[in-house]
PDB file of N, CA and C in Angstrom:
ATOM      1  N   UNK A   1       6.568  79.442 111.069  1.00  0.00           N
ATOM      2  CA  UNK A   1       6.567  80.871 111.268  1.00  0.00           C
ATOM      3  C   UNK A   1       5.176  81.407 110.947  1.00  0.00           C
ATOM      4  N   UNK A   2       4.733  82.022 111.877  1.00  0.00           N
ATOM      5  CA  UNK A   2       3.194  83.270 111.552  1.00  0.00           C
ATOM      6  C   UNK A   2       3.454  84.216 111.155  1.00  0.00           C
ATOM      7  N   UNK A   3       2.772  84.744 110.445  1.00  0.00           N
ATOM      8  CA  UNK A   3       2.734  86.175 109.995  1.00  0.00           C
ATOM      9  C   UNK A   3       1.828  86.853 110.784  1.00  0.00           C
ATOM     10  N   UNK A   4       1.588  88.023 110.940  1.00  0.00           N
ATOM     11  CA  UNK A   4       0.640  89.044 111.118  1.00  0.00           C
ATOM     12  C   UNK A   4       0.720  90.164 110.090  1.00  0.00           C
ATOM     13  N   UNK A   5      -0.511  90.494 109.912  1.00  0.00           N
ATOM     14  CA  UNK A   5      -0.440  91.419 108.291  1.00  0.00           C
ATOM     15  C   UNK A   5      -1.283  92.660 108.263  1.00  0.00           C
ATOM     16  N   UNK A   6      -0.569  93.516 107.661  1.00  0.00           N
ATOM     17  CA  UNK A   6      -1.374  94.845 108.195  1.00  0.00           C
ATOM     18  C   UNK A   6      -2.958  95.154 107.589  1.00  0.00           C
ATOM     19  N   UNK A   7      -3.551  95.206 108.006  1.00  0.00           N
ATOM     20  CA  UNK A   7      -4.754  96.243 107.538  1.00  0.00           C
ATOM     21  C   UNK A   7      -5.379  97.228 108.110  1.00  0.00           C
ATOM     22  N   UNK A   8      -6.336  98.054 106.972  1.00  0.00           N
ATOM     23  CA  UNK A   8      -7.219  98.836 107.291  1.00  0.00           C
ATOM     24  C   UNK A   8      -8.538  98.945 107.712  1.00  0.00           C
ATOM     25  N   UNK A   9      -9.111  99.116 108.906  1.00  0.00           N
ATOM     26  CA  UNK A   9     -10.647  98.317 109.051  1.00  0.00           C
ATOM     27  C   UNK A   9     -11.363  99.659 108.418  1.00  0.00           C
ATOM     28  N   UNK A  10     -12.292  99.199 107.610  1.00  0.00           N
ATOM     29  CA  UNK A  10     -13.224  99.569 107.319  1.00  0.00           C
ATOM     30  C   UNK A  10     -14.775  99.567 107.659  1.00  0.00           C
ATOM     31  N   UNK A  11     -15.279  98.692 108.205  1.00  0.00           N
ATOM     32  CA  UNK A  11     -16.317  99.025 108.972  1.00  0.00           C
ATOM     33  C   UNK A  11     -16.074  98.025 110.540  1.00  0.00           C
ATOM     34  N   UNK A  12     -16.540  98.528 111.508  1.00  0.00           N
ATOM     35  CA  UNK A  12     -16.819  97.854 112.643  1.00  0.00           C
ATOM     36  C   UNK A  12     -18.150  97.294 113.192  1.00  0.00           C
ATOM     37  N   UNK A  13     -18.453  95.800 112.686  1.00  0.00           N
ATOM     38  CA  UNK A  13     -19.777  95.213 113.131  1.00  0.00           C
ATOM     39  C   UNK A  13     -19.740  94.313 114.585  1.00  0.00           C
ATOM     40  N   UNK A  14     -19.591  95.144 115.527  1.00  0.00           N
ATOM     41  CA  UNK A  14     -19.709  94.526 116.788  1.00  0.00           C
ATOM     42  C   UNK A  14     -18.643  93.887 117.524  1.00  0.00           C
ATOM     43  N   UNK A  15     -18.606  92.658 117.677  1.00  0.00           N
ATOM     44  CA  UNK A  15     -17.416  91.873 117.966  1.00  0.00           C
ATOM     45  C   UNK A  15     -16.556  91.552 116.534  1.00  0.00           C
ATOM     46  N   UNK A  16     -16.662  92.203 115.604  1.00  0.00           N
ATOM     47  CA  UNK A  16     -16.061  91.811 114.214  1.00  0.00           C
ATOM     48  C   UNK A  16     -15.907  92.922 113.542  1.00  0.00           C
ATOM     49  N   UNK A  17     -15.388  92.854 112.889  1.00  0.00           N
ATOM     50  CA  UNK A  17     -14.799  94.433 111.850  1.00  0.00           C
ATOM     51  C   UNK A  17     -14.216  93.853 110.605  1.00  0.00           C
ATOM     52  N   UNK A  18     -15.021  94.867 109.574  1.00  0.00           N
ATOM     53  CA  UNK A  18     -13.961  93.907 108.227  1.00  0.00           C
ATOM     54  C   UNK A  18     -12.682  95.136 107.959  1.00  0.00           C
ATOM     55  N   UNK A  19     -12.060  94.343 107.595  1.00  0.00           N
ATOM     56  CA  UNK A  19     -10.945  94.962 107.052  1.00  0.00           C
ATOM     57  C   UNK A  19     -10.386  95.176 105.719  1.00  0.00           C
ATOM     58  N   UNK A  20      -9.391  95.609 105.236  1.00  0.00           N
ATOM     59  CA  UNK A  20      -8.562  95.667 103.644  1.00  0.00           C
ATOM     60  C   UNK A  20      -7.352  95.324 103.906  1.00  0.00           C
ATOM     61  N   UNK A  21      -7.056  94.414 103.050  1.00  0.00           N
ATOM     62  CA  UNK A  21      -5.819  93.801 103.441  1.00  0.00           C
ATOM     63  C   UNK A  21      -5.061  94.663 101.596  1.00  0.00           C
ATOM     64  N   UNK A  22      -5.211  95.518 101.097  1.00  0.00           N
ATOM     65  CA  UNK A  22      -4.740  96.066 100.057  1.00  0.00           C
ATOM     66  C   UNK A  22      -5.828  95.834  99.443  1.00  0.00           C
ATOM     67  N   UNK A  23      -7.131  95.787  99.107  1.00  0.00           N
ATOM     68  CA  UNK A  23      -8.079  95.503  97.963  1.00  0.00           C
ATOM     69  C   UNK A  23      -8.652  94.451  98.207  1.00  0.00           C
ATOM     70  N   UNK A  24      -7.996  93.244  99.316  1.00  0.00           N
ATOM     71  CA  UNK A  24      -9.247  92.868  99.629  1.00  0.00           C
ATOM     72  C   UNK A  24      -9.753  92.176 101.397  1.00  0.00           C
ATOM     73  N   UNK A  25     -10.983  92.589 101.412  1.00  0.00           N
ATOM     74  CA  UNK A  25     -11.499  92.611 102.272  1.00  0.00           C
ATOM     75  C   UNK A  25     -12.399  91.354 102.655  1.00  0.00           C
ATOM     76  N   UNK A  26     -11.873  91.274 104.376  1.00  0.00           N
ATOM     77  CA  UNK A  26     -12.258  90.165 104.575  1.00  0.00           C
ATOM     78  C   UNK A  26     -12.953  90.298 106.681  1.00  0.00           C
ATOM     79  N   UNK A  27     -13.791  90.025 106.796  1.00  0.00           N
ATOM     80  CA  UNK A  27     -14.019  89.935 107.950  1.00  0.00           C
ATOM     81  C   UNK A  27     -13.387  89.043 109.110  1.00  0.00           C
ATOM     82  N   UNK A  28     -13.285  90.033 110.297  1.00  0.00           N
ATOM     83  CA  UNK A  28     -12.005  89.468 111.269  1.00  0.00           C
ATOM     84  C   UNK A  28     -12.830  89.761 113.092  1.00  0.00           C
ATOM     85  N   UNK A  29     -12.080  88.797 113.420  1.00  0.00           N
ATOM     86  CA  UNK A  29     -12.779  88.761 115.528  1.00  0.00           C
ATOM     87  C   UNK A  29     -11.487  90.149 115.711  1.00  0.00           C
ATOM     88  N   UNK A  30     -12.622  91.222 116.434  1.00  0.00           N
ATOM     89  CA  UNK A  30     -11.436  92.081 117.113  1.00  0.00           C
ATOM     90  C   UNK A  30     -12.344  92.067 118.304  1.00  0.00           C
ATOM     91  N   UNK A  31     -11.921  91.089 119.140  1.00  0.00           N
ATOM     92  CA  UNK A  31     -12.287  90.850 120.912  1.00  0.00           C
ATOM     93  C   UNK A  31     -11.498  91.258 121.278  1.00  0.00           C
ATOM     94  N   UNK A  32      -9.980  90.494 121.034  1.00  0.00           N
ATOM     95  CA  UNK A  32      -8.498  90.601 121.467  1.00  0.00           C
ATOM     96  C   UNK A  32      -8.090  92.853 121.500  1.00  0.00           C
ATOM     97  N   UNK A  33      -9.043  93.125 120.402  1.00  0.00           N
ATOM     98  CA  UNK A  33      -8.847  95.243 120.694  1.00  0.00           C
ATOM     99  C   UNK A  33     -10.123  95.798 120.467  1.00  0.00           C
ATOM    100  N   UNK A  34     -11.004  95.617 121.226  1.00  0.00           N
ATOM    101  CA  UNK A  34     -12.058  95.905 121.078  1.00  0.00           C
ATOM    102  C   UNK A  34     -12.462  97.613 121.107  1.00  0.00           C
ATOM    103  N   UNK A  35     -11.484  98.216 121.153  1.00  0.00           N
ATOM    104  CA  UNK A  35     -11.715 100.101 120.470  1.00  0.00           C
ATOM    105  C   UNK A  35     -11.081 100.315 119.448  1.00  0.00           C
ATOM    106  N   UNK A  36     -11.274  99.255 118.611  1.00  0.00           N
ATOM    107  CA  UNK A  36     -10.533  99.538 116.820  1.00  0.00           C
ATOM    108  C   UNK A  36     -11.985 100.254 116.169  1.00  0.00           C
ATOM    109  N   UNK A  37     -11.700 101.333 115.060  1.00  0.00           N
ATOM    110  CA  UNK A  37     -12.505 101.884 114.677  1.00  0.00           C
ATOM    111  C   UNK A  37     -12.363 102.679 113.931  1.00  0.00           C
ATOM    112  N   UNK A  38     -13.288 102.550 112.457  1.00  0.00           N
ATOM    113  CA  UNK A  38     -13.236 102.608 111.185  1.00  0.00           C
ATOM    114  C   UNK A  38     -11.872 103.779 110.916  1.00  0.00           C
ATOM    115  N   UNK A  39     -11.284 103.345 110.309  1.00  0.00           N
ATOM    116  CA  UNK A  39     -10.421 104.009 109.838  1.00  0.00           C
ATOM    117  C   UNK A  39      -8.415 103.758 109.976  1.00  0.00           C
ATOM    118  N   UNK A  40      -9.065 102.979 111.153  1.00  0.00           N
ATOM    119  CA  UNK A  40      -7.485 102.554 112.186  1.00  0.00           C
ATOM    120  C   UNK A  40      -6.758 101.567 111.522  1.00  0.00           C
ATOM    121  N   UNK A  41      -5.517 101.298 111.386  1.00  0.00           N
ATOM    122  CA  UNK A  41      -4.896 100.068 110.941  1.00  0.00           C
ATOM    123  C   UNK A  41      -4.393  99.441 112.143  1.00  0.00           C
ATOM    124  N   UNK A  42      -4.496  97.811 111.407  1.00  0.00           N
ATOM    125  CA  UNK A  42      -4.522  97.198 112.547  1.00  0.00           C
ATOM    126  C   UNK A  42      -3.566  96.031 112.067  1.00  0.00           C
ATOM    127  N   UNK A  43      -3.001  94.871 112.939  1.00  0.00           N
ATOM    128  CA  UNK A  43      -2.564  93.890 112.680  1.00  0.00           C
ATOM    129  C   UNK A  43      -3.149  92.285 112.542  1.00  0.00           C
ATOM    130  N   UNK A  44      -3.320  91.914 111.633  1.00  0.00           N
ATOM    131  CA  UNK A  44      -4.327  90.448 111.914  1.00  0.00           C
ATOM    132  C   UNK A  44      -3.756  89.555 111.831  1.00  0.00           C
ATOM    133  N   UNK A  45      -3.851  88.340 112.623  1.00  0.00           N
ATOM    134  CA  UNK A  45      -3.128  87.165 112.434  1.00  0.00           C
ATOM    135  C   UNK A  45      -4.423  86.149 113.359  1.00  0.00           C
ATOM    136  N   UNK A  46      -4.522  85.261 111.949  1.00  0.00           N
ATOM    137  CA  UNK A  46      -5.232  84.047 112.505  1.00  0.00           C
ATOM    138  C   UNK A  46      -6.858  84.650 112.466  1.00  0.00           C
ATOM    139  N   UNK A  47      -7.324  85.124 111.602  1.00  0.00           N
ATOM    140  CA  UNK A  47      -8.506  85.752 111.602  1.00  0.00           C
ATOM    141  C   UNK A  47      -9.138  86.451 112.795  1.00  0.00           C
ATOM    142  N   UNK A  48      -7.754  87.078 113.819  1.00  0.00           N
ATOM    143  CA  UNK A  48      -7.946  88.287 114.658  1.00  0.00           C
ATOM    144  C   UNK A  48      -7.295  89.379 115.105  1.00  0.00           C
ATOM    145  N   UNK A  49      -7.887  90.243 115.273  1.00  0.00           N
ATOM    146  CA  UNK A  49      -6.820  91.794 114.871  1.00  0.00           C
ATOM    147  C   UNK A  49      -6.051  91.839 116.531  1.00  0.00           C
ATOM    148  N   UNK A  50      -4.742  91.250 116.521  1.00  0.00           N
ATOM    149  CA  UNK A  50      -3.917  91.425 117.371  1.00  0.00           C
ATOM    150  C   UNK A  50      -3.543  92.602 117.882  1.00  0.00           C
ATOM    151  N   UNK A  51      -3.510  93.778 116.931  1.00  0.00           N
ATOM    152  CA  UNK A  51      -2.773  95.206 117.581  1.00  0.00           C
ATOM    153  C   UNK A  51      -3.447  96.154 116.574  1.00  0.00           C
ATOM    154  N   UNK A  52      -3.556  97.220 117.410  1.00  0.00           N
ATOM    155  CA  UNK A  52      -3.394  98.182 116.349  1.00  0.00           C
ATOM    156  C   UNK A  52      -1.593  98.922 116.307  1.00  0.00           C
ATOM    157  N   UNK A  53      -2.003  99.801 114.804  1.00  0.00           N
ATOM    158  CA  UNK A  53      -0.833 100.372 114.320  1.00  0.00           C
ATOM    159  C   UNK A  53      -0.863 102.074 114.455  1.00  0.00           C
ATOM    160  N   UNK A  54      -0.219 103.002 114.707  1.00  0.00           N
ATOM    161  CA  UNK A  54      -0.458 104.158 114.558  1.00  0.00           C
ATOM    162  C   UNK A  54      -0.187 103.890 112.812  1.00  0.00           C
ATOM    163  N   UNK A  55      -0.597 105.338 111.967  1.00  0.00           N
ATOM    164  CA  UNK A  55      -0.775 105.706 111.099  1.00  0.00           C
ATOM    165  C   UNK A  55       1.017 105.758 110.326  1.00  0.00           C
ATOM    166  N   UNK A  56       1.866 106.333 110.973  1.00  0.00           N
ATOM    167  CA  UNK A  56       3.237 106.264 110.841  1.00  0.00           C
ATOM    168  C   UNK A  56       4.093 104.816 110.526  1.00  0.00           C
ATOM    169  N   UNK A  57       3.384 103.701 111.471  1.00  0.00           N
ATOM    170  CA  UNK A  57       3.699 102.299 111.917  1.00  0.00           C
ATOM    171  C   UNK A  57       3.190 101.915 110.695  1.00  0.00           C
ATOM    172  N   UNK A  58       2.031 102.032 110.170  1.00  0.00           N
ATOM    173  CA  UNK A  58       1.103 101.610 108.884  1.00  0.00           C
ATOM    174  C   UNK A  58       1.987 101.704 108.002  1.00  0.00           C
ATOM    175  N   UNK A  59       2.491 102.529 107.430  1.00  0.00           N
ATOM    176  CA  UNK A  59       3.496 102.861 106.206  1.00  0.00           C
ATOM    177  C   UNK A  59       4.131 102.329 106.076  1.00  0.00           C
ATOM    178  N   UNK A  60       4.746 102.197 107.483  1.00  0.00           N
ATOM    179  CA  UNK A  60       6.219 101.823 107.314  1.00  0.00           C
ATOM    180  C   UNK A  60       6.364  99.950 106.894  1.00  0.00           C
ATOM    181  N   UNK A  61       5.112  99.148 107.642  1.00  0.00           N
ATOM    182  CA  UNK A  61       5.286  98.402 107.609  1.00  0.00           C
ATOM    183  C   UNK A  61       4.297  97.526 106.328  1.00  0.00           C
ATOM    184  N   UNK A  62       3.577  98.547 105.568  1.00  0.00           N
ATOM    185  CA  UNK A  62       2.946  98.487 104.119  1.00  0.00           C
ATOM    186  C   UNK A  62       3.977  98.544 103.049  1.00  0.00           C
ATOM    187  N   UNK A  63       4.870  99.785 103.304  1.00  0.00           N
ATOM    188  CA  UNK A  63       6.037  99.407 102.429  1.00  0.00           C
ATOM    189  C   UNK A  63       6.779  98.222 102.632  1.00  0.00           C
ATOM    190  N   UNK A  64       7.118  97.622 103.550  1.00  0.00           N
ATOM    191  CA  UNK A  64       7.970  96.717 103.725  1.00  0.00           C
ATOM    192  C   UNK A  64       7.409  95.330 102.963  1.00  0.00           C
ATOM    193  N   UNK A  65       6.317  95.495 103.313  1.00  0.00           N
ATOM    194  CA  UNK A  65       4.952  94.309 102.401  1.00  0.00           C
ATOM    195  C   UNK A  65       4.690  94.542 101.182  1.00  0.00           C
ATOM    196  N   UNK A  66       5.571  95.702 100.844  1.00  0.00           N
ATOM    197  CA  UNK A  66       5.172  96.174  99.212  1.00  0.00           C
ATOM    198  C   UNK A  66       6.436  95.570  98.813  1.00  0.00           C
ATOM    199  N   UNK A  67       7.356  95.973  99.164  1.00  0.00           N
ATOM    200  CA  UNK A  67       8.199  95.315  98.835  1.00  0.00           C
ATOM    201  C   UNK A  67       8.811  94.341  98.526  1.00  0.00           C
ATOM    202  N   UNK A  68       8.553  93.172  99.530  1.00  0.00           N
ATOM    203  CA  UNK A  68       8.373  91.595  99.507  1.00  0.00           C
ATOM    204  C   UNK A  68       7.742  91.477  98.580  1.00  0.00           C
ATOM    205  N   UNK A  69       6.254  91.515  98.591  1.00  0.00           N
ATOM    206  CA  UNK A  69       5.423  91.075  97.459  1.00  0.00           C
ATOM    207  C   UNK A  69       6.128  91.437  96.056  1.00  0.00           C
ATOM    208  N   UNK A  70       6.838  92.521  95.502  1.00  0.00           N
ATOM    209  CA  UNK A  70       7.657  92.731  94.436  1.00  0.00           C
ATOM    210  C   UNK A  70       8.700  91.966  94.097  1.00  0.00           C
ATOM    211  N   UNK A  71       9.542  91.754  95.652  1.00  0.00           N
ATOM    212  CA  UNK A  71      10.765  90.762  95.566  1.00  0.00           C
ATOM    213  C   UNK A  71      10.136  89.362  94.851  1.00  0.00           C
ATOM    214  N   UNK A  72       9.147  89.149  95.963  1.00  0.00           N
ATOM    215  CA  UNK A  72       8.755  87.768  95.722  1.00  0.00           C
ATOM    216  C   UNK A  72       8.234  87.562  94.273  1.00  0.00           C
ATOM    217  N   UNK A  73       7.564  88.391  93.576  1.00  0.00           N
ATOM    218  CA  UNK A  73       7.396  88.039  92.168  1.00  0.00           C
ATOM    219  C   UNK A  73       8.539  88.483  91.460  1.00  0.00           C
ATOM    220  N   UNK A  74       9.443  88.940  91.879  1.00  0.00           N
ATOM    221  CA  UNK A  74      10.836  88.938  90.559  1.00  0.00           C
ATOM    222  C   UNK A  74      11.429  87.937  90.619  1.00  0.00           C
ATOM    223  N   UNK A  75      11.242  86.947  91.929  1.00  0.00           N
ATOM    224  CA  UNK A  75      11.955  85.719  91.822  1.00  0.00           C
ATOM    225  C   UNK A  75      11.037  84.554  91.348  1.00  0.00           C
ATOM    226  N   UNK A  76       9.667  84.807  91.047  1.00  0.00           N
ATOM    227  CA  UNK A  76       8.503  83.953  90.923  1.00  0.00           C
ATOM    228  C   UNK A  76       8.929  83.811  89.052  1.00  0.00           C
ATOM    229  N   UNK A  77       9.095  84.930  88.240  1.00  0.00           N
ATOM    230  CA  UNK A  77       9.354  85.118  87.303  1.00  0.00           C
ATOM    231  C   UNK A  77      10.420  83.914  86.545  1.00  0.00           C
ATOM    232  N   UNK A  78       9.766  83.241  85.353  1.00  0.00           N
ATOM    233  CA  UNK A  78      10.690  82.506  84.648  1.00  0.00           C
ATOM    234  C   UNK A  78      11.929  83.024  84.434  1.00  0.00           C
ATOM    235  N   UNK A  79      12.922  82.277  83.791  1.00  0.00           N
ATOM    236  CA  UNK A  79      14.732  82.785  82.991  1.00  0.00           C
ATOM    237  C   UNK A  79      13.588  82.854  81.882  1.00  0.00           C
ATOM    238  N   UNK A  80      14.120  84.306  81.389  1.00  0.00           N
ATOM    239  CA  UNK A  80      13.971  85.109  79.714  1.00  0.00           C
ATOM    240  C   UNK A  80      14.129  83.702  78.777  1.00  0.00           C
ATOM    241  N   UNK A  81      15.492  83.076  79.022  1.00  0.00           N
ATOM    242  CA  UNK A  81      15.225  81.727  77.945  1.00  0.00           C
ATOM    243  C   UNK A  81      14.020  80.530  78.065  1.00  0.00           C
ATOM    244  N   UNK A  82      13.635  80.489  79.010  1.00  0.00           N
ATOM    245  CA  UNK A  82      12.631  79.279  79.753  1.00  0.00           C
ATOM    246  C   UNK A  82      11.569  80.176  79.019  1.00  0.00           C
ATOM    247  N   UNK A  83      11.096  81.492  78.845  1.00  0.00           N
ATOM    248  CA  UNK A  83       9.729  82.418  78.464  1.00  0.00           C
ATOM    249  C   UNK A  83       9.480  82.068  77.079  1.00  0.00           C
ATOM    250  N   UNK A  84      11.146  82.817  76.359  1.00  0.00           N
ATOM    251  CA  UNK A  84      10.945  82.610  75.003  1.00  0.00           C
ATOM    252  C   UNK A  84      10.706  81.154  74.317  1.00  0.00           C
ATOM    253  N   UNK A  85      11.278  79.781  75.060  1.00  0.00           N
ATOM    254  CA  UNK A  85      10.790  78.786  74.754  1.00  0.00           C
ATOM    255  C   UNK A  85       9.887  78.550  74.459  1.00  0.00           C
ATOM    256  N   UNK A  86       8.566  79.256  75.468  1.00  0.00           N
ATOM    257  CA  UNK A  86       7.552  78.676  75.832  1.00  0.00           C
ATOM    258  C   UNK A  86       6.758  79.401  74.555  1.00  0.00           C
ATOM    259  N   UNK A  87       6.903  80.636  74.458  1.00  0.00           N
ATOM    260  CA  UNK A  87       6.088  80.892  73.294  1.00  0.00           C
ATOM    261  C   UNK A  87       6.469  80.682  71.853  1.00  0.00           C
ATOM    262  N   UNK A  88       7.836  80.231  72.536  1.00  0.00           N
ATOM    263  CA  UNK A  88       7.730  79.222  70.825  1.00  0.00           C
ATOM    264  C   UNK A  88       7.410  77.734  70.372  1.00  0.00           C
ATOM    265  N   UNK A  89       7.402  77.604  71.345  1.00  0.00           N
ATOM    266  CA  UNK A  89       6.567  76.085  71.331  1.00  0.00           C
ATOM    267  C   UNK A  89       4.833  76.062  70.472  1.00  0.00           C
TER     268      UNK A  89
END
């Protein structure tokens, strides 16, 4: 399974634009939408910005990524007994 993951481009250098993927930023090929521009959110997959997002689309699908990422560390999280072990060791 691929993901595609939202960001925000922040600057546009030519055939490339870096983006924010939440804090961090990483430079990406936008050939594949070549009228992305500073400010737009976009979709990246595979170190290239597949789509853009309207501003509405952004949210919706930032929360959804906020979310996961939360899920996913409440289940990343030791059992309370496995913790207290550990710092009593």
């Amino acid at each position: 399974m691929c993901l595609g993951i939202p960001a925000r481009v922040v600057k546009v250098l030519g055939d490339t634009a870096i983006v924010d993927f939440g804090g961090v930023r990483r430079e990406v090929d936008i050939l594949l939408q070549p009228d992305v521009k500073e400010g737009d959110y976009v979709i990246v997959h595979a170190g290239a910005v597949i789509s853009k997002l309207s501003i509405e689309e952004a949210e919706k699908t930032l929360k959804i990524w906020e979310e996961l990422i939360s899920a996913l560390e409440e289940v990343m999280k030791p059992p309370v007994s496995e913790s207290r072990s550990r710092e009593e060791a």
